[in-house]
PDB file of N, CA and C in Angstrom:
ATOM      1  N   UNK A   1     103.658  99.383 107.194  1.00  0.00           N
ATOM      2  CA  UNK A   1     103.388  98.156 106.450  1.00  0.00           C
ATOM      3  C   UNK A   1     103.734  96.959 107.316  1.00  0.00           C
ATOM      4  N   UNK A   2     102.725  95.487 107.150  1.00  0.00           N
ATOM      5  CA  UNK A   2     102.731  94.812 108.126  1.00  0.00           C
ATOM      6  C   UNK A   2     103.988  93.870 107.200  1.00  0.00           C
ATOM      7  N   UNK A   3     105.151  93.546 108.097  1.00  0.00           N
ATOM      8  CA  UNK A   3     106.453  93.064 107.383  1.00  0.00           C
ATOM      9  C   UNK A   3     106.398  91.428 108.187  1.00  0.00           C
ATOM     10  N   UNK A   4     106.197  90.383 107.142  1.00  0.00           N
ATOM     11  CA  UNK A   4     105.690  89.248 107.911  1.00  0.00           C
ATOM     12  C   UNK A   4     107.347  88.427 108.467  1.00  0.00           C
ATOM     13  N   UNK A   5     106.779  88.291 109.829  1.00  0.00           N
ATOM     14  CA  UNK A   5     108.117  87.514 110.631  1.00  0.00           C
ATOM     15  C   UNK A   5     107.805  86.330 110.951  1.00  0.00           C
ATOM     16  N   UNK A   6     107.940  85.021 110.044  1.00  0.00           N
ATOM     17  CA  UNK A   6     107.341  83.918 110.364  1.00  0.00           C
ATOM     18  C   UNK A   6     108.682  83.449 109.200  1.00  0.00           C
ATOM     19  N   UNK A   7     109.016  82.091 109.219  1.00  0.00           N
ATOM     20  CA  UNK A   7     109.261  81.184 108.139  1.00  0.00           C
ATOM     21  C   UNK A   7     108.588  80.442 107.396  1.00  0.00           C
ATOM     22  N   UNK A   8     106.790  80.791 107.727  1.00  0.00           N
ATOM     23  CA  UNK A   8     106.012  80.243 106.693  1.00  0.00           C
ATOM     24  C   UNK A   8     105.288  81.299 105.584  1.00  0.00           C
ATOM     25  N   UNK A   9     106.274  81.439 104.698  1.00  0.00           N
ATOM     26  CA  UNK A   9     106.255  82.352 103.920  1.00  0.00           C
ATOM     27  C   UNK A   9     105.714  81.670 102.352  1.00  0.00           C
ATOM     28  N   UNK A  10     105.475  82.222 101.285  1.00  0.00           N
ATOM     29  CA  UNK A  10     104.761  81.437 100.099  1.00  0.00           C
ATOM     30  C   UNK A  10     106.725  81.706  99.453  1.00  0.00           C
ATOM     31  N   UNK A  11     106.791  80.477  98.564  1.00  0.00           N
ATOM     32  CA  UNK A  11     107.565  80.206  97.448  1.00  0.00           C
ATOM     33  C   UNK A  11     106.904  80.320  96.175  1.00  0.00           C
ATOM     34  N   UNK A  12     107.120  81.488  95.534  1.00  0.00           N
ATOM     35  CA  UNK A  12     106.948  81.708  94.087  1.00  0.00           C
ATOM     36  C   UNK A  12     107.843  81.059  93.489  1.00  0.00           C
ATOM     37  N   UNK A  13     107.098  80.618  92.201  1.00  0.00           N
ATOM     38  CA  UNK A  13     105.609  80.949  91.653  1.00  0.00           C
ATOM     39  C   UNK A  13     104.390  79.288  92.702  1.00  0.00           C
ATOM     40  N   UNK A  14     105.373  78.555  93.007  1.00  0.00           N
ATOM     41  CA  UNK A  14     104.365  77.454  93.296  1.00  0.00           C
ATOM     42  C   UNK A  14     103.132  77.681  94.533  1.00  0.00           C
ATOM     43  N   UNK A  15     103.566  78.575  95.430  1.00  0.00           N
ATOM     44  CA  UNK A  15     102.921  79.196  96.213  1.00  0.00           C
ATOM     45  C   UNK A  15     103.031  78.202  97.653  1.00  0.00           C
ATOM     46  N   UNK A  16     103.649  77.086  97.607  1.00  0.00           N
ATOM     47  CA  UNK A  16     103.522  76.445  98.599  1.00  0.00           C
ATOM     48  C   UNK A  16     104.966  76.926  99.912  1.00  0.00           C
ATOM     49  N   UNK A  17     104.104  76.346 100.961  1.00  0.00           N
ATOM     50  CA  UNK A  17     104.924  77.193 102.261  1.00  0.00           C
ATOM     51  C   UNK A  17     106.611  76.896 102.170  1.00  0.00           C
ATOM     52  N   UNK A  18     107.330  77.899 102.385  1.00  0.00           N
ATOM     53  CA  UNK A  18     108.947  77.594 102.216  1.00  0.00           C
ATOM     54  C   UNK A  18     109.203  76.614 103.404  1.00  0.00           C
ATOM     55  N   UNK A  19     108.621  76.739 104.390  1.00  0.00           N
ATOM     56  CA  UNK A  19     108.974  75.921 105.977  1.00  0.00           C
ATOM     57  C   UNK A  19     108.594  74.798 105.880  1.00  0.00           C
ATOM     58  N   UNK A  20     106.904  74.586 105.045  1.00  0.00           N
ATOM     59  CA  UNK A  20     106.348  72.967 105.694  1.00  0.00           C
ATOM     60  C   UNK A  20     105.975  72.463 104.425  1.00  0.00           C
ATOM     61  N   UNK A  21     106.159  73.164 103.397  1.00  0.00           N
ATOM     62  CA  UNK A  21     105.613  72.717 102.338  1.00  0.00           C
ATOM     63  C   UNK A  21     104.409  72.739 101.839  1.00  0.00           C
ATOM     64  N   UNK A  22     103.402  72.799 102.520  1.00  0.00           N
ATOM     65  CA  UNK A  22     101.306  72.747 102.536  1.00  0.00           C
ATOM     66  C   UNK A  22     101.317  73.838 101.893  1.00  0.00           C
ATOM     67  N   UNK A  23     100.149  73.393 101.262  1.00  0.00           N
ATOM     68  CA  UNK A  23      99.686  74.946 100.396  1.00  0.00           C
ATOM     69  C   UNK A  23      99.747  76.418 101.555  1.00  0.00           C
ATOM     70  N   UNK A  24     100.506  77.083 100.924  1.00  0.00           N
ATOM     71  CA  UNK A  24     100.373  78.781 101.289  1.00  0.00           C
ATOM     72  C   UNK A  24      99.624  79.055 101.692  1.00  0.00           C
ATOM     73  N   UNK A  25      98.593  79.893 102.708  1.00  0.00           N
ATOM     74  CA  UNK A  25      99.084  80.542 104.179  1.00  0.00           C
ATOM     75  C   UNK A  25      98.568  78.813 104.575  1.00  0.00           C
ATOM     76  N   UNK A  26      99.683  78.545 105.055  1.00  0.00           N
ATOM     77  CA  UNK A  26      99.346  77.089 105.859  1.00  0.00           C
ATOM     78  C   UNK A  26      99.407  77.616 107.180  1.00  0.00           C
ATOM     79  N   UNK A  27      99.026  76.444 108.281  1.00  0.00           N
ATOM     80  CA  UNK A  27      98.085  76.491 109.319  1.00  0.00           C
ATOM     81  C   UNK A  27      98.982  77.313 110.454  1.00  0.00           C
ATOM     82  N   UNK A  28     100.310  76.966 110.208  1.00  0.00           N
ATOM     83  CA  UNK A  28     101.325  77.920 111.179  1.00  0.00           C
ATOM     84  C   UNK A  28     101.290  79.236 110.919  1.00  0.00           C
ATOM     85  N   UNK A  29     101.288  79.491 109.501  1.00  0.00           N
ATOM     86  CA  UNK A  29     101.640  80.505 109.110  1.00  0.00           C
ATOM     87  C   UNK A  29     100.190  81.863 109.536  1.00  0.00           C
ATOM     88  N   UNK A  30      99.020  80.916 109.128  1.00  0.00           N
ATOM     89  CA  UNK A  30      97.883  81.349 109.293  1.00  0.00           C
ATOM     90  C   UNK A  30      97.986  82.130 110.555  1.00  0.00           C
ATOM     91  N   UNK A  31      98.249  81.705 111.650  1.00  0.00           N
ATOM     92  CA  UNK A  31      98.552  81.697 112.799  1.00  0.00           C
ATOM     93  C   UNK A  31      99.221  82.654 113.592  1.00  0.00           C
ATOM     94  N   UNK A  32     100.466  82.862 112.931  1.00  0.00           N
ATOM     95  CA  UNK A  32     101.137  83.360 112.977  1.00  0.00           C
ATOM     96  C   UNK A  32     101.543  84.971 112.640  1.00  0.00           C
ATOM     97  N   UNK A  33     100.452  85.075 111.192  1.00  0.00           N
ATOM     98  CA  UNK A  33     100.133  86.545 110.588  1.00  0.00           C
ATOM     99  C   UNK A  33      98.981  86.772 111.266  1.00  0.00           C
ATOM    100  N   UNK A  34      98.350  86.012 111.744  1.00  0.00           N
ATOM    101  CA  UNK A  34      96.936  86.491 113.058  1.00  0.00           C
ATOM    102  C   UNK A  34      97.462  87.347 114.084  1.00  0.00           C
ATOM    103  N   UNK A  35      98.513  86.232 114.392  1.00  0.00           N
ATOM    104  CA  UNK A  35      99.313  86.937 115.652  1.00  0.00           C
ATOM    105  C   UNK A  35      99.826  88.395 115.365  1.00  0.00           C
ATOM    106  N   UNK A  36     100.512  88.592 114.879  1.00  0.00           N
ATOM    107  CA  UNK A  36     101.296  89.696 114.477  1.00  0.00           C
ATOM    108  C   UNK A  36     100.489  90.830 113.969  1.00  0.00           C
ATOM    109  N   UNK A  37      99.546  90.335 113.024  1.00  0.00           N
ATOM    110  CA  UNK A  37      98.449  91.724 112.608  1.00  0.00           C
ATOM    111  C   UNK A  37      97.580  91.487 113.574  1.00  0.00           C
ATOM    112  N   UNK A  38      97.088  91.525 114.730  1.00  0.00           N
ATOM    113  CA  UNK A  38      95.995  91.141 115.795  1.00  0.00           C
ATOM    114  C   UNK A  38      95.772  92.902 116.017  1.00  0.00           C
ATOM    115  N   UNK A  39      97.016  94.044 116.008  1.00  0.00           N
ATOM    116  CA  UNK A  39      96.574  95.280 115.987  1.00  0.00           C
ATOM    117  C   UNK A  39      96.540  96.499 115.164  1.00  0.00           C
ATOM    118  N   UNK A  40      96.960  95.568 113.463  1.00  0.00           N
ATOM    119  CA  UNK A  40      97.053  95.948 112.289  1.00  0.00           C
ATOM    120  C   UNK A  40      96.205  95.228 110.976  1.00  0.00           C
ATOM    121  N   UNK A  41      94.907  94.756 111.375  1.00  0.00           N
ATOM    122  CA  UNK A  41      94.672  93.999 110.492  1.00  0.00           C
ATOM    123  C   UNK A  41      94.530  94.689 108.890  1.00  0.00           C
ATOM    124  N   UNK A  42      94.330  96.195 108.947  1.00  0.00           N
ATOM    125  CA  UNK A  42      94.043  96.670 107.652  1.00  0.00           C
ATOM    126  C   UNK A  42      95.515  96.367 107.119  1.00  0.00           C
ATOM    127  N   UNK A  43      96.439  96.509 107.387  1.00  0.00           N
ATOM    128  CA  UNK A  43      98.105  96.006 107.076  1.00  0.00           C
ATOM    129  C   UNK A  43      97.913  94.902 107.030  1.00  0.00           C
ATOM    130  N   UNK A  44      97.492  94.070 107.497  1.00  0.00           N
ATOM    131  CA  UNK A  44      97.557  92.333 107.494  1.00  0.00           C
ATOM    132  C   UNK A  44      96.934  92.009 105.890  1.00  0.00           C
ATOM    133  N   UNK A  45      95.783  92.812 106.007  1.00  0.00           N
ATOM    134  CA  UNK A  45      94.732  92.488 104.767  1.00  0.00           C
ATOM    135  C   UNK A  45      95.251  92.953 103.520  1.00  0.00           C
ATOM    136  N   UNK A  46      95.850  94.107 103.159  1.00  0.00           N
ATOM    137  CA  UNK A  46      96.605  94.982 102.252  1.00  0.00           C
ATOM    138  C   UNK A  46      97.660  93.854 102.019  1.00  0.00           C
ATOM    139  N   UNK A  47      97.969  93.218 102.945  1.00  0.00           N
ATOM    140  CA  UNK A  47      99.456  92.119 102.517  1.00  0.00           C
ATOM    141  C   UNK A  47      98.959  91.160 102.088  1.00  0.00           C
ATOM    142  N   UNK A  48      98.104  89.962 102.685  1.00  0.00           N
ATOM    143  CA  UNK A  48      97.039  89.384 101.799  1.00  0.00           C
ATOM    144  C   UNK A  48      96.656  89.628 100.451  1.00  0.00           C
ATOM    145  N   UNK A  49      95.698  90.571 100.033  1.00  0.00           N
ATOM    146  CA  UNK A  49      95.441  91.005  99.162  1.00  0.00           C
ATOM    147  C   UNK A  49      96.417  91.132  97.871  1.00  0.00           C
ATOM    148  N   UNK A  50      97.247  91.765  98.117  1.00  0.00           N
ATOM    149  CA  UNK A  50      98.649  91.566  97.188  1.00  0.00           C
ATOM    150  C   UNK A  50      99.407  90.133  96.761  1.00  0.00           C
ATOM    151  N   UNK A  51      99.223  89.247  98.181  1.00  0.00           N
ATOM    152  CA  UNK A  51      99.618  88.317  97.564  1.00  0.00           C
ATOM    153  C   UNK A  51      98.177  87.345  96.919  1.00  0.00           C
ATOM    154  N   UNK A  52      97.593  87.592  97.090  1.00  0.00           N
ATOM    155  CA  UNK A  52      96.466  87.283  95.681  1.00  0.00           C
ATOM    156  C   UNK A  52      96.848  87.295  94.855  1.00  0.00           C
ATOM    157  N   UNK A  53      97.038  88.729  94.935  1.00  0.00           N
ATOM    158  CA  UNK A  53      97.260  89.281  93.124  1.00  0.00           C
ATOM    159  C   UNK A  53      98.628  89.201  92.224  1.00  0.00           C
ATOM    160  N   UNK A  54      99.434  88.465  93.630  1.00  0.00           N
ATOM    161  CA  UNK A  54     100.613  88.350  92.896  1.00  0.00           C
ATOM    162  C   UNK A  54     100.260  86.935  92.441  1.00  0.00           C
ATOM    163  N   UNK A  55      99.246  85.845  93.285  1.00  0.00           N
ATOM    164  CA  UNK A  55      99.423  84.269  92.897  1.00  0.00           C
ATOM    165  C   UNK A  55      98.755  84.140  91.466  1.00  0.00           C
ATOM    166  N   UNK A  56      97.813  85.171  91.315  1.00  0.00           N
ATOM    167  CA  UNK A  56      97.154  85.866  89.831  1.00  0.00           C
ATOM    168  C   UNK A  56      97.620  85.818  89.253  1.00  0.00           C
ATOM    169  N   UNK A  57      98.768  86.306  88.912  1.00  0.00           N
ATOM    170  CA  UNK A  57     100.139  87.166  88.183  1.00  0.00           C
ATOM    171  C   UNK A  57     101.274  85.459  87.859  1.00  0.00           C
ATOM    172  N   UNK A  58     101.164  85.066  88.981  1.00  0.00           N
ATOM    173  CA  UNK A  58     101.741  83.781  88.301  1.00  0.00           C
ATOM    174  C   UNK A  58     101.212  83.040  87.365  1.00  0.00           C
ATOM    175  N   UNK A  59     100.189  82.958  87.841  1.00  0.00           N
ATOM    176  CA  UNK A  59      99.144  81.798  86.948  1.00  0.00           C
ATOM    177  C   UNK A  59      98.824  82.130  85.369  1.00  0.00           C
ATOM    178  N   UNK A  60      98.937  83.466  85.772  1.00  0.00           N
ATOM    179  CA  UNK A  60      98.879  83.961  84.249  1.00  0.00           C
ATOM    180  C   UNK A  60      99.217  84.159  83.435  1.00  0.00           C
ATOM    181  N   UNK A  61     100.809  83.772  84.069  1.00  0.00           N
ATOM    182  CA  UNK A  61     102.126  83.580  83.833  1.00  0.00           C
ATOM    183  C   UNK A  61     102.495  82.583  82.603  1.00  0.00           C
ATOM    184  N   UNK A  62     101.870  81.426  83.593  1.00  0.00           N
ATOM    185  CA  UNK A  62     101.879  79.925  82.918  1.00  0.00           C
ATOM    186  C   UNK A  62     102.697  79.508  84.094  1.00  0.00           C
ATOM    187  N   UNK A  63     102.553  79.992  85.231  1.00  0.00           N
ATOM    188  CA  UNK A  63     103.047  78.787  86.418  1.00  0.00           C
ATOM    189  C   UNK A  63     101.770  78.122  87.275  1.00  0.00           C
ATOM    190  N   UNK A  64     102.257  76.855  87.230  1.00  0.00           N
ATOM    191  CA  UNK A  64     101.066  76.120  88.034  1.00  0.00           C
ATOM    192  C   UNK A  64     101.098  76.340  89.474  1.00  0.00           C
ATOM    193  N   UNK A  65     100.745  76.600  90.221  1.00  0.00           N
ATOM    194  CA  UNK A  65     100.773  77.067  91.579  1.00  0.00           C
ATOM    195  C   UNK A  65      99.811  75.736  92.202  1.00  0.00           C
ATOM    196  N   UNK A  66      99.954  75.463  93.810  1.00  0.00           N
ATOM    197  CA  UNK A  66      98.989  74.110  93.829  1.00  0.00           C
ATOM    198  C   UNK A  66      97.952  74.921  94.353  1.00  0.00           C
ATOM    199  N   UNK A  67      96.711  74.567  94.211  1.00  0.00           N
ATOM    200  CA  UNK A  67      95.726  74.713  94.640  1.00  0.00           C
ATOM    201  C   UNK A  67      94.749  75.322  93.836  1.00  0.00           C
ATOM    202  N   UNK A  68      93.422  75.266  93.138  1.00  0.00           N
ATOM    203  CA  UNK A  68      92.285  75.576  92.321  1.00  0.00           C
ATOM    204  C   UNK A  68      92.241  76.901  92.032  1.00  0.00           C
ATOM    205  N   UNK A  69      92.244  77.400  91.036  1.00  0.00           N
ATOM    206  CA  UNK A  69      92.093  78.722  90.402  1.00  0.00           C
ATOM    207  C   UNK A  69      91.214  79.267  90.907  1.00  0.00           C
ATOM    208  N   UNK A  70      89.769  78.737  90.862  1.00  0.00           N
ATOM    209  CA  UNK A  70      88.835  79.217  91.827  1.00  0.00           C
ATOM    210  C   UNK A  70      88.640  79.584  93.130  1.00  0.00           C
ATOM    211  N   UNK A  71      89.906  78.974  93.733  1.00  0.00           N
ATOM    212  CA  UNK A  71      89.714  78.940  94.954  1.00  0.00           C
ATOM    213  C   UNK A  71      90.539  79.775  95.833  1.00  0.00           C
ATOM    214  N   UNK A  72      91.123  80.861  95.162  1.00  0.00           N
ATOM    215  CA  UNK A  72      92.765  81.864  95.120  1.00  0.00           C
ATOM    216  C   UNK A  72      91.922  82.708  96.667  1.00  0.00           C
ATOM    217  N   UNK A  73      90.774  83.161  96.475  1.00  0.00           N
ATOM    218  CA  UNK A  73      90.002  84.150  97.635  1.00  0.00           C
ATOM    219  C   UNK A  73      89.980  83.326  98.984  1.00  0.00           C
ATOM    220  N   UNK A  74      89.773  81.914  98.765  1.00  0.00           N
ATOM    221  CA  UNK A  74      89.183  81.611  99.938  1.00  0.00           C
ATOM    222  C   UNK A  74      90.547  81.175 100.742  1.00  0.00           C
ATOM    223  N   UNK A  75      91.421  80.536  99.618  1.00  0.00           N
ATOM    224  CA  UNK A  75      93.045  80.457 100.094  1.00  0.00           C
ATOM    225  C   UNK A  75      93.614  81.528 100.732  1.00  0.00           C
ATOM    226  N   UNK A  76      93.714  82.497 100.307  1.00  0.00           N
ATOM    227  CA  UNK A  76      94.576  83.416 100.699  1.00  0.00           C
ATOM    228  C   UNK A  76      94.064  84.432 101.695  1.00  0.00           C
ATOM    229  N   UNK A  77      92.181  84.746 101.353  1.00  0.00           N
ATOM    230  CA  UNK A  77      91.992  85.566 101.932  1.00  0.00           C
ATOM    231  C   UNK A  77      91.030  85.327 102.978  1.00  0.00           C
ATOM    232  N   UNK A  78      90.273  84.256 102.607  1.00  0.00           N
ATOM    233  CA  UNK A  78      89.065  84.037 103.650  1.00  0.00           C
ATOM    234  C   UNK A  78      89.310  83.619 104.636  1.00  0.00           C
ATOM    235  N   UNK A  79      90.243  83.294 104.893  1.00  0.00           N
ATOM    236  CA  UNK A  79      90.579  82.624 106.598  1.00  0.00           C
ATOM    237  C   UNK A  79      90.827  83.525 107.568  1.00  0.00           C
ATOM    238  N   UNK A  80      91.051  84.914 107.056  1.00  0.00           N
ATOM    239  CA  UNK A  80      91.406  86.240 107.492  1.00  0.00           C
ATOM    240  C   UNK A  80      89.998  87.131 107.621  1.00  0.00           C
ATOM    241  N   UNK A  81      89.028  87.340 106.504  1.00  0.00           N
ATOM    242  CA  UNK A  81      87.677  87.655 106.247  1.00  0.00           C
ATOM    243  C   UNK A  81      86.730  86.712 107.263  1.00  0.00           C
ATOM    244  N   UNK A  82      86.892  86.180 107.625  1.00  0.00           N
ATOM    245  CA  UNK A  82      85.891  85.085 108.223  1.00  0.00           C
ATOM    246  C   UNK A  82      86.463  85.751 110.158  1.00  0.00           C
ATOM    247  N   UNK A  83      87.273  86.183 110.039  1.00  0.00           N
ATOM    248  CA  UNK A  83      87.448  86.707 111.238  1.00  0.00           C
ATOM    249  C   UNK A  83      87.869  88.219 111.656  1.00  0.00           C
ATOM    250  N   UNK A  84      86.752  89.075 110.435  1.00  0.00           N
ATOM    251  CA  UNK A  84      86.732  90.018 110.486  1.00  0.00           C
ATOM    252  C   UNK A  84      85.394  91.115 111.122  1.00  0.00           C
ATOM    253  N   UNK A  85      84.929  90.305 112.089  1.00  0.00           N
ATOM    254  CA  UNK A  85      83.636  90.663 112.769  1.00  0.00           C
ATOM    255  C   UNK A  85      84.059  91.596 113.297  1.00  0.00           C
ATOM    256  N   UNK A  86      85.103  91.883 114.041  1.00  0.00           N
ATOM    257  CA  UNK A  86      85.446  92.707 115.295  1.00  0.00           C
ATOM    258  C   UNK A  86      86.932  93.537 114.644  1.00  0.00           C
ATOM    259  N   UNK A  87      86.849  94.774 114.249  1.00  0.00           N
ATOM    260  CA  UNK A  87      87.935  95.402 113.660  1.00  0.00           C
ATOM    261  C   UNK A  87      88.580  96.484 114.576  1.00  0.00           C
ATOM    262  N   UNK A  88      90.266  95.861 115.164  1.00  0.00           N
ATOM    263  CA  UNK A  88      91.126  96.295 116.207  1.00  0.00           C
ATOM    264  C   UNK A  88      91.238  97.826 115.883  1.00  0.00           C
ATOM    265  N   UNK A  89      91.456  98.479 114.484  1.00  0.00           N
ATOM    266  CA  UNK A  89      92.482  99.615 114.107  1.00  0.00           C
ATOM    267  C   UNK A  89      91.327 100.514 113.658  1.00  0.00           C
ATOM    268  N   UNK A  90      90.359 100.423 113.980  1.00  0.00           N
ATOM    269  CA  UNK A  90      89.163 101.391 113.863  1.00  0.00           C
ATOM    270  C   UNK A  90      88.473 102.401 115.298  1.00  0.00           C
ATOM    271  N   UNK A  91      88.698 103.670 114.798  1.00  0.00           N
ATOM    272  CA  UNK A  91      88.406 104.391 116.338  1.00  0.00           C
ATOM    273  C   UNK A  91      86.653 104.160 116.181  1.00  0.00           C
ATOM    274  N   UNK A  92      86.298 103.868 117.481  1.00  0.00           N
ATOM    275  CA  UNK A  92      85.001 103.860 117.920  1.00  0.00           C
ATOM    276  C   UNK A  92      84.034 105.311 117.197  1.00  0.00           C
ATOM    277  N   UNK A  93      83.212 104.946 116.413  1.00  0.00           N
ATOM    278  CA  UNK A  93      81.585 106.049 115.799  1.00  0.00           C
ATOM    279  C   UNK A  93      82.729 106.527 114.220  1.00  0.00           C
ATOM    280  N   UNK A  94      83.736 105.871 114.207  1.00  0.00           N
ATOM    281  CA  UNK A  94      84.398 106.366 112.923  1.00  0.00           C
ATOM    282  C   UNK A  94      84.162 105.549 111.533  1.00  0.00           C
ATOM    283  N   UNK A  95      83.023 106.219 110.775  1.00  0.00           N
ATOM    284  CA  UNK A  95      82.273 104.778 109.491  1.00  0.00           C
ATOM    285  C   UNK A  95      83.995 104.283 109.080  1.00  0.00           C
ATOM    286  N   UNK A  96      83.574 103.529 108.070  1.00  0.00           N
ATOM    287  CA  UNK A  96      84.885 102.702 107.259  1.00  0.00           C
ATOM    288  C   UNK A  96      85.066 102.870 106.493  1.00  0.00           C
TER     289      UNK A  96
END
């Protein structure tokens, strides 16, 4: 499991970064879990993914978290998806 080593981590329930404050995965942080999952991205994505569903889980809560309800995928996950052309942890002729 990819265990994130950064100080830009999300603060529940508001979701904003513990280090800089900007909405969650902010631009260091972004960066930073790139770095680190660069030869684990299915671990990178599995950690992502969860925290979706945990910012879900708040909201549904009745905590306001910043940033558009609609927009929870492209926050959390698309900045990661958008640079998923080329996949490190996949053996070569092996489908997905």
């Amino acid at each position: 499991m990819l265990i994130p080593r950064t100080p830009h981590q999300p603060d529940r329930p508001t979701w904003d970064c513990l280090a800089c404050g900007e909405p969650w995965p902010c631009a260091p942080g972004k960066a930073e879990q790139a770095e680190h999952g660069a030869k684990h991205r299915r671990s990178l994505r599995l950690y992502l993914e969860s925290c979706a569903i945990d910012m879900i889980d708040d909201r549904v809560g009745g905590h306001r978290a910043s940033g558009r309800d609609d927009a929870i995928y492209d926050r959390i996950l698309g900045w990661f998806a958008a640079d998923e052309s080329v996949s490190t942890d996949r053996a070569p002729g092996r489908a997905a």
